[in-house]
Structures are given as structure tokens and as C-alpha cells.
C-alpha atoms as a PDB file:
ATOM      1  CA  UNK A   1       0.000   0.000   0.000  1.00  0.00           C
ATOM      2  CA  UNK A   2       2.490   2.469   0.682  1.00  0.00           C
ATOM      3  CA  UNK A   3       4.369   1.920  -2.800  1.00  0.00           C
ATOM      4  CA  UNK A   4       1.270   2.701  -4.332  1.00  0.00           C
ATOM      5  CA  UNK A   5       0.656   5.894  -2.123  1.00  0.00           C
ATOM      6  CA  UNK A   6       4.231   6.656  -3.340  1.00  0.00           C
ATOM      7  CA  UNK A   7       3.556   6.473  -6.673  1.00  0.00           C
ATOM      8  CA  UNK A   8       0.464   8.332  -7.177  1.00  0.00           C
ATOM      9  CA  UNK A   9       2.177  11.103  -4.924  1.00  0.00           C
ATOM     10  CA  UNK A  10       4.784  10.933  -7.649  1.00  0.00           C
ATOM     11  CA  UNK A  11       2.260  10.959 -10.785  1.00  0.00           C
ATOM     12  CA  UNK A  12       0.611  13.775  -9.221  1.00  0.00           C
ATOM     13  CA  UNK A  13       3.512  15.720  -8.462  1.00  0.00           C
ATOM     14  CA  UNK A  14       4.657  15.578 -12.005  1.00  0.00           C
ATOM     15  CA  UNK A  15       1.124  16.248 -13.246  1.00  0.00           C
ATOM     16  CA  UNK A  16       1.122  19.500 -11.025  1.00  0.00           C
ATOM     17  CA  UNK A  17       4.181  20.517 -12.428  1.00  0.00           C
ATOM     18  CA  UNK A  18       2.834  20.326 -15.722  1.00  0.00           C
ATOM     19  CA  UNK A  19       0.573  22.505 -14.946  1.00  0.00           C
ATOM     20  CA  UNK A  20       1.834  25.812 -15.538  1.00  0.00           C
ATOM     21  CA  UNK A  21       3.654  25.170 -18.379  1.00  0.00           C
ATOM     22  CA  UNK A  22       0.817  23.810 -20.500  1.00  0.00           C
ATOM     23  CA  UNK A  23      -2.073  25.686 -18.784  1.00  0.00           C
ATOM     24  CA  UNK A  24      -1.767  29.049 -18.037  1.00  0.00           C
ATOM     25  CA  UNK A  25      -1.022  30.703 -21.307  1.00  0.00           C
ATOM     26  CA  UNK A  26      -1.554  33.990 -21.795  1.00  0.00           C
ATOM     27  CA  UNK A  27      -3.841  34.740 -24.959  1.00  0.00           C
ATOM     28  CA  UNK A  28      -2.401  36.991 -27.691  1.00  0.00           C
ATOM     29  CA  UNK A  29      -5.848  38.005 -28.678  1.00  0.00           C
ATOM     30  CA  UNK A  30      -6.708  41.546 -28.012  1.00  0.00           C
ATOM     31  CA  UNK A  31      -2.923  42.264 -28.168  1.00  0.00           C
ATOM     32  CA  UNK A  32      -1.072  44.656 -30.308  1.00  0.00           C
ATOM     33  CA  UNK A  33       2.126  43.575 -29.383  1.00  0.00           C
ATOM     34  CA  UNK A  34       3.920  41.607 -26.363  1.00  0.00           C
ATOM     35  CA  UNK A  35       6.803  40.126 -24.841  1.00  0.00           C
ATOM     36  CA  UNK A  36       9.112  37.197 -24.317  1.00  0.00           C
ATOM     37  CA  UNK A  37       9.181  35.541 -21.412  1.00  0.00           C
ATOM     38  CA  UNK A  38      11.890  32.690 -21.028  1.00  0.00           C
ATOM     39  CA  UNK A  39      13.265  31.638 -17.735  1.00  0.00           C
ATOM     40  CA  UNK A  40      17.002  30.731 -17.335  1.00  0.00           C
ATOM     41  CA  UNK A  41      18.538  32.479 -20.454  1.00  0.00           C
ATOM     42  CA  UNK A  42      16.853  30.680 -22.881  1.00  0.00           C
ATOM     43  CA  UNK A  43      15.842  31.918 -26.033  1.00  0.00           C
ATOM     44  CA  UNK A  44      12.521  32.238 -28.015  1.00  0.00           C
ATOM     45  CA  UNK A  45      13.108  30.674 -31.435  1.00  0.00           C
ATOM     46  CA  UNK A  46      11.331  32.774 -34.015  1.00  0.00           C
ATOM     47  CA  UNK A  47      10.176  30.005 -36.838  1.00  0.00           C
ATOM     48  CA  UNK A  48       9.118  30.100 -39.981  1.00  0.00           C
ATOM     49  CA  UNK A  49       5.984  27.978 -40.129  1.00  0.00           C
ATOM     50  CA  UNK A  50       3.666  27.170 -37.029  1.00  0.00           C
ATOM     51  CA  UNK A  51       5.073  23.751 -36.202  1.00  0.00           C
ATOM     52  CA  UNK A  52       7.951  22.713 -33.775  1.00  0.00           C
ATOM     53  CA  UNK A  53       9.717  21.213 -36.746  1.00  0.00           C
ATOM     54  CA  UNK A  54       9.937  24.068 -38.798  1.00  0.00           C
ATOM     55  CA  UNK A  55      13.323  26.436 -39.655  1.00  0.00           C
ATOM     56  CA  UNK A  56      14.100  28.727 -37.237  1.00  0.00           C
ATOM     57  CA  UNK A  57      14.901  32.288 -38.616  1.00  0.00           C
ATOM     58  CA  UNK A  58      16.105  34.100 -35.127  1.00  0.00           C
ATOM     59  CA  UNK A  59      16.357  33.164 -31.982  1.00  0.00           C
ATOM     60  CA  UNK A  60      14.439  36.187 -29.598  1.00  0.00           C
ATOM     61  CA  UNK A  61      16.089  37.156 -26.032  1.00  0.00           C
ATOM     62  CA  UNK A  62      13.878  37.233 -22.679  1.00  0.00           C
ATOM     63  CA  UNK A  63      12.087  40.822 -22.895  1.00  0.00           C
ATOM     64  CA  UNK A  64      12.083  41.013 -26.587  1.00  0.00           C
ATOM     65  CA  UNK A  65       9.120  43.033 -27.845  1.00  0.00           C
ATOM     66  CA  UNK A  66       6.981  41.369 -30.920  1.00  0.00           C
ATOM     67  CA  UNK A  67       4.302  42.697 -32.709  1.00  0.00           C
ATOM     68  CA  UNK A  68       1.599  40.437 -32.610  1.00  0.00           C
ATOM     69  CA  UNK A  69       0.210  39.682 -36.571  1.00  0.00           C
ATOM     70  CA  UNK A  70      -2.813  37.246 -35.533  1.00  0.00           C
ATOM     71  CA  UNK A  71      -3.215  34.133 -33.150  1.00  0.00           C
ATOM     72  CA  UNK A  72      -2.923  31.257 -35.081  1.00  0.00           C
ATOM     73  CA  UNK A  73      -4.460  28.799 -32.899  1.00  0.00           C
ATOM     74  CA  UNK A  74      -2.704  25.618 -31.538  1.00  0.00           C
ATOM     75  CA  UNK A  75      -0.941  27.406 -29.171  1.00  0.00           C
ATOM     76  CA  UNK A  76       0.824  29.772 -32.484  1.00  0.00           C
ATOM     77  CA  UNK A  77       1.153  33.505 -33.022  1.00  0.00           C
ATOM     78  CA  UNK A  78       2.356  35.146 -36.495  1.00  0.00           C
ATOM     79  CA  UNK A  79       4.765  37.896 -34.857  1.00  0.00           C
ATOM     80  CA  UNK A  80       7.239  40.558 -36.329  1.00  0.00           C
ATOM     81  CA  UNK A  81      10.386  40.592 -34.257  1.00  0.00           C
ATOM     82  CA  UNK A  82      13.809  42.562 -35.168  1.00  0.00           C
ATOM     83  CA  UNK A  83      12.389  43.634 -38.347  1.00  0.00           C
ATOM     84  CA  UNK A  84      11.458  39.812 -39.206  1.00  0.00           C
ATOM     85  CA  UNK A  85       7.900  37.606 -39.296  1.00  0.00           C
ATOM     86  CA  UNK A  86       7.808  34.326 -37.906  1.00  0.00           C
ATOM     87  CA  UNK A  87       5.660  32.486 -35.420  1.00  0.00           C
ATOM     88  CA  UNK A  88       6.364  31.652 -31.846  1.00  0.00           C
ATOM     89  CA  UNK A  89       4.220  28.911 -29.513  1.00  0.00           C
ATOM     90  CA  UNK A  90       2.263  31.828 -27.547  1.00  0.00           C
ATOM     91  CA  UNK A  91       3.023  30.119 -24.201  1.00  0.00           C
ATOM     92  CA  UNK A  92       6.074  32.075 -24.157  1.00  0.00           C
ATOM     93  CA  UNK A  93       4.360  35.629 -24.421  1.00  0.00           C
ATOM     94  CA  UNK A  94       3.350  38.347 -21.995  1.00  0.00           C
ATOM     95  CA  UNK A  95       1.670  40.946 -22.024  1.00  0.00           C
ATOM     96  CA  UNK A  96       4.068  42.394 -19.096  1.00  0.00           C
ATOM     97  CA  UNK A  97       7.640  42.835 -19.613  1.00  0.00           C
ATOM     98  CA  UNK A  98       9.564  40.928 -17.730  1.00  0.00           C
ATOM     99  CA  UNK A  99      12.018  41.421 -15.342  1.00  0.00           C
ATOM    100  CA  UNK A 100      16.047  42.450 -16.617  1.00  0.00           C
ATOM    101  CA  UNK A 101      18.987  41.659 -15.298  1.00  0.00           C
ATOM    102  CA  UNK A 102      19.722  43.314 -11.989  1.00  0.00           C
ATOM    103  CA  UNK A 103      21.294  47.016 -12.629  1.00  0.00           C
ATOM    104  CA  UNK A 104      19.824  46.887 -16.338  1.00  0.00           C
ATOM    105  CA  UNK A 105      17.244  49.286 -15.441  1.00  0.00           C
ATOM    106  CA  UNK A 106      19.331  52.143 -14.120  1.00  0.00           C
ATOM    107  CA  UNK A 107      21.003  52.179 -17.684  1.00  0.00           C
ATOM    108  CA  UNK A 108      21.150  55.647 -19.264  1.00  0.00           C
ATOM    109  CA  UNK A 109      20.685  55.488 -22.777  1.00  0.00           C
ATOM    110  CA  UNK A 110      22.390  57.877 -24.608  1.00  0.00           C
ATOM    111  CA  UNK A 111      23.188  59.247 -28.189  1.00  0.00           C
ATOM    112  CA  UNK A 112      26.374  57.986 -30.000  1.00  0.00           C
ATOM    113  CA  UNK A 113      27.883  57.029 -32.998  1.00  0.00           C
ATOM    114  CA  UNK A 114      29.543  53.907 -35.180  1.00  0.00           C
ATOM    115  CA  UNK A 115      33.402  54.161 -35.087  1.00  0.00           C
ATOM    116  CA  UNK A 116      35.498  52.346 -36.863  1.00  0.00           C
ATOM    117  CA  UNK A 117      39.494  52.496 -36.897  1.00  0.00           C
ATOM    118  CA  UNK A 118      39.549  51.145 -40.732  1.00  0.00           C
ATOM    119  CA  UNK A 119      36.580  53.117 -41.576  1.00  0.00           C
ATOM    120  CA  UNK A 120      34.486  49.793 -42.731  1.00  0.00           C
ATOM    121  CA  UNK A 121      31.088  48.764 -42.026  1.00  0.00           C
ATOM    122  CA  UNK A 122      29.842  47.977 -38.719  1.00  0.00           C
ATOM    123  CA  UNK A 123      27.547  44.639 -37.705  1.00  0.00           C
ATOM    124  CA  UNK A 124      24.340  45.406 -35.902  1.00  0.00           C
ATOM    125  CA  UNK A 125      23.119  42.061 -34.744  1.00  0.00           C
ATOM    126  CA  UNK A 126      20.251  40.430 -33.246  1.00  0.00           C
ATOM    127  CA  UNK A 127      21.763  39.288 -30.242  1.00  0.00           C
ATOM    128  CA  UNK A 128      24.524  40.242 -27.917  1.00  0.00           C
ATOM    129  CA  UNK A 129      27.059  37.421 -29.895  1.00  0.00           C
ATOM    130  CA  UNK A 130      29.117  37.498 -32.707  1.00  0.00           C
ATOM    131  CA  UNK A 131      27.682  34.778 -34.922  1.00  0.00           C
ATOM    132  CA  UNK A 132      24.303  35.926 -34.582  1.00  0.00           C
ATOM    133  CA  UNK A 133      22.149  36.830 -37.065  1.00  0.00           C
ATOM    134  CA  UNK A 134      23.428  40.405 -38.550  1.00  0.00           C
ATOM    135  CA  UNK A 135      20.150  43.112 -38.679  1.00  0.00           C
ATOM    136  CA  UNK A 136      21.902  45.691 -40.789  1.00  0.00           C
ATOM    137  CA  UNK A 137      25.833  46.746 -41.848  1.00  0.00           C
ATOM    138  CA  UNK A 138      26.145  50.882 -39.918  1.00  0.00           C
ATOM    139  CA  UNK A 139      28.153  53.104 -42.119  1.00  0.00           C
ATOM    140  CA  UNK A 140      31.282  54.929 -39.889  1.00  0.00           C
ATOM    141  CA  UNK A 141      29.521  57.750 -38.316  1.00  0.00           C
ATOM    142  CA  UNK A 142      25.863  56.658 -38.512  1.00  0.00           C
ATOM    143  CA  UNK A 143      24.315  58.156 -35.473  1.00  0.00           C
ATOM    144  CA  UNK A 144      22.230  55.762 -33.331  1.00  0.00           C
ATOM    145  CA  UNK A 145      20.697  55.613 -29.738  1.00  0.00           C
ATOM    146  CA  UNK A 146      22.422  53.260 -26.683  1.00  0.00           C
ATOM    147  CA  UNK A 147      19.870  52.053 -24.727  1.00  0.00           C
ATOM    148  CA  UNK A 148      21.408  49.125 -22.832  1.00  0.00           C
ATOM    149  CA  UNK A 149      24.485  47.174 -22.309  1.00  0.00           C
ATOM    150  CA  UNK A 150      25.120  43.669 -21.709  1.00  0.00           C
ATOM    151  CA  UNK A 151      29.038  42.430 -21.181  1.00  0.00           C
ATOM    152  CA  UNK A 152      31.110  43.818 -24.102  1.00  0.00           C
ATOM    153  CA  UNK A 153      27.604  44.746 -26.013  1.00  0.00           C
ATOM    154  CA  UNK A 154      25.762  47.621 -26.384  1.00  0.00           C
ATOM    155  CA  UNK A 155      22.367  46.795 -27.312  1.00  0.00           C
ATOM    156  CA  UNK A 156      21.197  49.971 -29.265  1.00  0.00           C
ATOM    157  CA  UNK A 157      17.992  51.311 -31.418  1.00  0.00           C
ATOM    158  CA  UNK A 158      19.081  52.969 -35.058  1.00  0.00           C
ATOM    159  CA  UNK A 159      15.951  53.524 -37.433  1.00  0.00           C
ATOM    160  CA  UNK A 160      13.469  51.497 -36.467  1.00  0.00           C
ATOM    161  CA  UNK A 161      15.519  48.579 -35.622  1.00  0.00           C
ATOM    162  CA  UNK A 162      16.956  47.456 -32.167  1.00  0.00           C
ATOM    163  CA  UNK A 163      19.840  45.489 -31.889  1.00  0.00           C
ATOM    164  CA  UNK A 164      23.103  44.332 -30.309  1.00  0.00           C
ATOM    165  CA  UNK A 165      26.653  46.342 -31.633  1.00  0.00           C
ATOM    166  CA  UNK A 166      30.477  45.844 -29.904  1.00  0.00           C
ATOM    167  CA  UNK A 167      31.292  48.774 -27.384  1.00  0.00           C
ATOM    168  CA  UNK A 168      34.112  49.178 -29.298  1.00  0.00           C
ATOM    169  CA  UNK A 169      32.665  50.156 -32.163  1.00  0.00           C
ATOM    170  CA  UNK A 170      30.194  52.883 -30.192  1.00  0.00           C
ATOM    171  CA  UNK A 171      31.557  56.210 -29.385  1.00  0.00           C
ATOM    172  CA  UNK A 172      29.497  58.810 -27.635  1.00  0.00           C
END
């Protein structure tokens, strides 16, 4: 008897940790736009068809604003991210943003430019990483707007684009 008492404690244990993972999705309808929410530094992957199987075309950080397109159903939204379209499972949106990093929100952003020493292009990027996906080449001297920093990033706003540049390459 007690090995049975043990293991339905165990199934519904597991059951109730299910729970909030699979139930308590927020709906996208009624939204204009949203956010990311991923625990533990994980990334959103941005995909090109509605199915878990599908390309991925970015991958979107924690806080990441998206536009939402329509609710697909199924647990899909049709977003615009970073100046892409793509759907995301809608269990990883909110309509609050959440939480940064500590210190991230007494950031100053601040106007700047692109500097380069040779005087070539300059990678804005999705992410705060060098092999990710590159948003746009910045021309030496194209003005932009610093409005956070993460390591040995600057994650900045030019146009109507936000991304992820090397400090070194950003001089106020």
C-alpha cells in the first residue's frame, strides 16, 4: 500500500508541475504587441511555419518586444520581431515585460555614434554574440541611440531597428 501511495504522490507531483507550463497561457488576442518571457537564459526561437519542426529564422532574447500579426491557434502567433515575421508557440508571451537583469534598469541610454578604426562597415546584430544573425551593416559615423548594455555589447535602437553592436565600435 504504501508503494502505491508513493507512486500516485509521484504521478501527481509531475502532473502539477505540468501545470503551468501547459495551462496558463496567456492569450495573444486583443494584443497589439507583447513580450518574451523565457526563464534561465533561454531563447525564443522565431520560426518560420507554425510547427515545432519548422526552420528557425532568429532566436528572440527574454524581454524582446513582438508585434503580434494574428493568433494562429494551436498554441501559435504570427509575430514581427527585429524587423522579421515568424511564429512563436504563444506560451512564451506576456503581455508584461519581464524582469532584466539586476542594474539593467538604471542604464542611461544615450546618443552615439559607429566608429570604426579602418573606416568599414559595422555589424548590428540580433543578439549580444558574434555569430548571430546580422540586422543591418552601420556606415562609420551613422548616429544611433544606446539604450542598454550587456558584457562587451551595447544593445542599441538605429531607425526602427533594435539590436546588439560591440562597445568598441560605439563612441558617444
Amino acid at each position: 500500500m504504501k508503494k502505491v501511495m508513493s507512486i500516485v504522490m509521484v504521478v501527481m507531483m509531475a502532473i502539477g508541475l505540468m501545470i503551468p507550463a501547459f495551462g496558463t497561457a496567456e492569450s495573444v488576442k486583443g494584443h497589439s504587441e507583447m513580450y518574451v518571457y523565457c526563464a534561465n537564459g533561454k531563447r525564443l526561437n522565431l520560426r518560420d511555419m507554425p510547427t515545432l519542426n519548422s526552420s528557425v529564422l532568429l532566436r528572440l532574447d527574454n524581454g524582446t518586444k513582438v508585434g503580434i500579426i494574428a493568433d494562429m491557434g494551436e498554441g501559435w502567433a504570427r509575430v514581427s520581431a527585429n524587423g522579421r515575421e515568424g511564429f512563436v508557440k504563444t506560451s512564451f508571451l506576456t503581455s508584461k515585460k519581464p524582469g532584466t537583469a539586476a542594474g539593467s534598469s538604471m542604464f542611461k541610454s544615450f546618443a552615439a555614434k559607429v566608429y570604426s578604426d579602418n573606416g568599414k562597415k559595422v555589424n548590428m546584430r540580433v543578439r549580444a554574440d558574434i555569430n548571430a544573425d546580422r540586422i543591418a551593416q552601420l556606415e562609420n559615423y551613422t548616429s544611433i541611440q544606446v539604450i542598454g548594455e550587456t558584457g562587451s555589447w551595447y544593445k542599441i535602437k538605429w531607425a526602427n531597428a533594435v539590436g546588439y553592436m560591440m562597445k568598441q565600435y560605439v563612441r558617444a
